[in-house]
Protein backbone atom coordinates (compact mmCIF):
# COMPACT_ATOMS: atom_id res chain seq x y z
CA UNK A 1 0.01 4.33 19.22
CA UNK A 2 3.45 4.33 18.18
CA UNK A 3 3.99 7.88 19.69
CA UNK A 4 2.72 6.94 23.44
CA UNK A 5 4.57 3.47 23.23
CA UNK A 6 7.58 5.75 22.65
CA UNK A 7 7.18 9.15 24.26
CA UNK A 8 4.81 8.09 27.07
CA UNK A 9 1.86 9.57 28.55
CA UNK A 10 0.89 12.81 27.03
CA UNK A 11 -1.81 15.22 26.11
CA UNK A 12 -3.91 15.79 22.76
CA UNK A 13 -2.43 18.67 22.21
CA UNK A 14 1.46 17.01 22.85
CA UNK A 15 0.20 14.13 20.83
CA UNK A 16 -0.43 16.82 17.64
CA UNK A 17 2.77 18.51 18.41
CA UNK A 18 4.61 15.17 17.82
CA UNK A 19 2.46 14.09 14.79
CA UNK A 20 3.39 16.92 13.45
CA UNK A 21 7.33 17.02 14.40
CA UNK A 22 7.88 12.99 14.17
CA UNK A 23 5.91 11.68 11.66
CA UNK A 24 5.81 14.75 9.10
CA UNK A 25 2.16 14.47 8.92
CA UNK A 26 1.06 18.14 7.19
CA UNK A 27 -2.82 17.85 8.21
CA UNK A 28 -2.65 17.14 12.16
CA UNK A 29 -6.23 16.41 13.19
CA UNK A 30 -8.07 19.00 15.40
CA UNK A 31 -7.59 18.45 19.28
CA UNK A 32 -11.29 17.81 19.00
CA UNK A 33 -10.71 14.82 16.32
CA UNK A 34 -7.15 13.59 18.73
CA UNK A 35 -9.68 13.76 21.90
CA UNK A 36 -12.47 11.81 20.12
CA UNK A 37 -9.62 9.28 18.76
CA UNK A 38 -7.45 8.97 21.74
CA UNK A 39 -11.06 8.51 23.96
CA UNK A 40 -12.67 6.08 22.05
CA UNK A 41 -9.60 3.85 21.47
CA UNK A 42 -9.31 0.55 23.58
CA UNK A 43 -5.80 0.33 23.56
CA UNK A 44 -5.43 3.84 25.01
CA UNK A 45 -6.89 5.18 28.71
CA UNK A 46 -6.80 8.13 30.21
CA UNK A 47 -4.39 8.59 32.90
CA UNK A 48 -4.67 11.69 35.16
CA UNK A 49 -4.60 15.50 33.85
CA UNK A 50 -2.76 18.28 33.55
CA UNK A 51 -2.99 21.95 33.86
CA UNK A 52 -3.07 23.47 29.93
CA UNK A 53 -2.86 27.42 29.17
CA UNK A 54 -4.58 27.75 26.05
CA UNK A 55 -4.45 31.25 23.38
CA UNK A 56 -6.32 33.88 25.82
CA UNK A 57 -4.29 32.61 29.25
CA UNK A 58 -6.69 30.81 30.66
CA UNK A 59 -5.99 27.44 32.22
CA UNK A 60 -8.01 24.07 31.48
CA UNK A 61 -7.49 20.89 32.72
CA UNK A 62 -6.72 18.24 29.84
CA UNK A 63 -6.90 14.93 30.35
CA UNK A 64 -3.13 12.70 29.73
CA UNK A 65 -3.44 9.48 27.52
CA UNK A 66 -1.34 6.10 27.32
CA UNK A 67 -1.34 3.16 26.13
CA UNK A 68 -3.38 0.43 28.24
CA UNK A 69 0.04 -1.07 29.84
CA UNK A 70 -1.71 -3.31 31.85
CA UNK A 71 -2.59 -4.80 28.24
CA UNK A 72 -0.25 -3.93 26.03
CA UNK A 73 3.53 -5.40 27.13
CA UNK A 74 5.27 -4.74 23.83
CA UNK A 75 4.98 -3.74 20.54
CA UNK A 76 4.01 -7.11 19.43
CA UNK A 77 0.42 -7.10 21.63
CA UNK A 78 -0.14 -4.14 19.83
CA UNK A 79 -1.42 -6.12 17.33
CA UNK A 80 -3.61 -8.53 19.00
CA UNK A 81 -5.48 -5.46 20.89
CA UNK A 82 -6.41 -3.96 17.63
CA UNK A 83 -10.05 -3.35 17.07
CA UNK A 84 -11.70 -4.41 13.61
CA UNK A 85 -11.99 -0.75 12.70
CA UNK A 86 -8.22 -0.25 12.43
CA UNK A 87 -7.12 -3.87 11.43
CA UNK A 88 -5.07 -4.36 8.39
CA UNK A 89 -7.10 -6.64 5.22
CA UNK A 90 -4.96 -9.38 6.75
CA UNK A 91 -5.60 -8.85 9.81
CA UNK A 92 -9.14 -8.83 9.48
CA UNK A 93 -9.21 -12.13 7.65
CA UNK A 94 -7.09 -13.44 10.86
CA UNK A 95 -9.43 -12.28 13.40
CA UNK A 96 -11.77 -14.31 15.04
CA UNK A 97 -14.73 -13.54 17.66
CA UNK A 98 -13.28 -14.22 21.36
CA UNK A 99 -15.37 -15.85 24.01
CA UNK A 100 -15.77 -12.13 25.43
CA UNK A 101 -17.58 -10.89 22.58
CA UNK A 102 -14.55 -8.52 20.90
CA UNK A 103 -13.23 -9.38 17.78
CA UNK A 104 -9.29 -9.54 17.40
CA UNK A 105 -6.63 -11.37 16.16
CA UNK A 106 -5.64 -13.80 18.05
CA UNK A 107 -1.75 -14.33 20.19
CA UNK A 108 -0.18 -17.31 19.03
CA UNK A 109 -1.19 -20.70 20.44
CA UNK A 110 -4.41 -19.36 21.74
CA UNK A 111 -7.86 -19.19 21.49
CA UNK A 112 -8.78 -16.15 23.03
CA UNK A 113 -8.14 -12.44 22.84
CA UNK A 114 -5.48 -10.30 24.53
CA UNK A 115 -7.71 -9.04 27.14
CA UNK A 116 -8.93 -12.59 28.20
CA UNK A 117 -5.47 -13.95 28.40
CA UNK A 118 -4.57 -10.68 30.58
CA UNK A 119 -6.91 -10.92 32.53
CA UNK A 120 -6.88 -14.58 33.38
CA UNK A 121 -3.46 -14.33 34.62
């Protein structure tokens, strides 16, 4: 998250590239494992593609990620778009089941999630 609220929109394999340059992380997961992260995330959505060469020369099309902009305004709604999976203990003990079904912490002075309040207004 906190490389695409920086950086922007960018590939798996861009994503790994500054895992592995910005955050020092010495086991960057497989572009299979970024793909199946970056896809099944809510707060992240595919935004067009681009033209990769991979080893052999041969072009594929990769799909670019972002964060959901439309939902996330700042750093601070990062928090309130979180999923239970990747909620801190705290977090999870601050969460409470929206209207909508999801699960999230709530933004302050309301009683829904993120999404409802975004998409309400």
């Amino acid at each position: 998250m906190d490389i695409l609220w920086k950086h922007g929109a960018m590939t798996k394999e861009a994503v790994a590239q500054r895992l592995s340059s910005d955050k020092n992380v010495r086991a960057v997961p497989s572009p299979h494992s970024l793909s199946a992260l970056l896809s099944k995330n809510p707060q992240i959505v595919p935004v067009g593609s681009e033209k990769v060469e991979n080893a052999v020369g041969l072009k594929a099309s990769h799909l670019v990620y972002d964060i959901n902009r439309a939902l996330i305004k700042s750093t601070d709604d990062i928090v309130y778009s979180r999923t239970p999976t990747v909620m801190t203990p705290t977090q999870r003990r601050e969460a409470g089941q929206c209207k909508c079904g999801r699960i999230r912490v709530f933004p302050p002075d309301s009683n829904v999630c993120l999404h409802c309040v975004r998409n309400n207004s």
